[in-house]
Protein backbone atom coordinates (compact mmCIF):
# COMPACT_ATOMS: atom_id res chain seq x y z
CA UNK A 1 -52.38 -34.39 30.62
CA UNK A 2 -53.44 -36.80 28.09
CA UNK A 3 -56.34 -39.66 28.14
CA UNK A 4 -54.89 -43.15 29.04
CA UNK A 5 -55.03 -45.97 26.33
CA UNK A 6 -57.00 -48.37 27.79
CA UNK A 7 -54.68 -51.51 27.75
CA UNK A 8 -57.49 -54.52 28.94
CA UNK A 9 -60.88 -54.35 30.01
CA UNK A 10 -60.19 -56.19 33.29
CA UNK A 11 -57.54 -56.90 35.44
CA UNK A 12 -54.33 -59.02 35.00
CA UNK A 13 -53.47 -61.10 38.44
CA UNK A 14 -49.81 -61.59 39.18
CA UNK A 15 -48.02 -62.76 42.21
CA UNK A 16 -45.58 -60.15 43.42
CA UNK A 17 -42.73 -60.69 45.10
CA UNK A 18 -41.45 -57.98 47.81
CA UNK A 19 -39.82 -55.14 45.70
CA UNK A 20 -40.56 -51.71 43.89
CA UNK A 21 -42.79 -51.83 40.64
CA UNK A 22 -43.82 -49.53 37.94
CA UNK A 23 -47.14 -49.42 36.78
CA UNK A 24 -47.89 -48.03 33.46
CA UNK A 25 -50.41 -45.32 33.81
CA UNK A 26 -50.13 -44.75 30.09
CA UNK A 27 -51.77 -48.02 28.58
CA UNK A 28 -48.77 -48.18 25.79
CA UNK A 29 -46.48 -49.88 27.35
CA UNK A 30 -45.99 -53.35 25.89
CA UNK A 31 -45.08 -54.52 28.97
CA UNK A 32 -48.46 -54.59 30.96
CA UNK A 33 -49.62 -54.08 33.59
CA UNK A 34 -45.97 -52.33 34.29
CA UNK A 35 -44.00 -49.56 32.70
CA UNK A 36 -41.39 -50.13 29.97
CA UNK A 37 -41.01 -46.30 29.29
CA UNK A 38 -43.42 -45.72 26.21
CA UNK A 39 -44.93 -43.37 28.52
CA UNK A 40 -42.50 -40.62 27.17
CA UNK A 41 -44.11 -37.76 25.41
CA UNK A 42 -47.39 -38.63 27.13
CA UNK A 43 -47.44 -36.17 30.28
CA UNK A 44 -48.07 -39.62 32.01
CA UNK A 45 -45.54 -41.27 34.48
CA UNK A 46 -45.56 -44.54 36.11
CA UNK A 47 -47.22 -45.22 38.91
CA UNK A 48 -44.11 -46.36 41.77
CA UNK A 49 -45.37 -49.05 44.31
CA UNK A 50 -43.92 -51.00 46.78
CA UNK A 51 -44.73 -54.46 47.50
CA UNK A 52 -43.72 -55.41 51.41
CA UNK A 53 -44.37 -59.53 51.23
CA UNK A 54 -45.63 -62.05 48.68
CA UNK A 55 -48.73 -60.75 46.96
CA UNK A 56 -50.97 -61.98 44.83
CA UNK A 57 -52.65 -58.98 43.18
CA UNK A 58 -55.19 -57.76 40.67
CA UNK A 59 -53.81 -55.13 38.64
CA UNK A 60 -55.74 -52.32 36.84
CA UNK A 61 -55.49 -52.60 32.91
CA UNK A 62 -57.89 -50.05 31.79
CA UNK A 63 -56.17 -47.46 33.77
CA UNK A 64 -59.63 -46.11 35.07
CA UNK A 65 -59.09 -47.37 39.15
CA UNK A 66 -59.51 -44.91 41.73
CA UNK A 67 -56.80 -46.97 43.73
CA UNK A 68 -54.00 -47.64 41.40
CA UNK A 69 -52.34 -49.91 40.62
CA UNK A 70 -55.14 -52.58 41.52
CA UNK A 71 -58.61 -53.38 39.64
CA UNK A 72 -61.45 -51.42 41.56
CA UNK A 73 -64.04 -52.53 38.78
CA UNK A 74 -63.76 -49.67 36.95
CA UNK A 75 -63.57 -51.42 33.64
CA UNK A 76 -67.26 -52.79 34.36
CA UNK A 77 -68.88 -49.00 33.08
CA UNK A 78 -66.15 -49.11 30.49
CA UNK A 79 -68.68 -48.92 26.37
């Protein structure tokens, strides 16, 4: 498996609406914090998650987070 890019060193907030979303676990997609399939060749897949009702949500950038797809801080020990 290869090393994510990292794509941000901190977290973009969106409000999500109730669906199914890709997060890009890559850090090449142009697209982020989601996937728009430049993942391919990487050995890294999006990450699939499902949002039940309105959200409002800090999503991981750096691709670091123990609890993907949201921020955990993990871009604070980032050099």
């Amino acid at each position: 498996m290869n090393e994510p890019k990292i794509a941000g060193k901190g977290p973009v907030v969106r409000d999500l609406e109730p669906g199914t979303y890709y997060w890009c676990r890559c850090g090449r997609s142009a697209e982020q914090p989601f996937c728009d399939g430049s993942h391919e060749g990487t050995g890294l897949a999006p990450e699939e998650f499902t949002v039940e009702s309105r959200l409002r949500a800090a999503l991981c950038r750096c691709k670091r987070t123990k609890t993907p797809p949201f921020c955990d801080g993990s871009h604070k020990s980032l050099v």
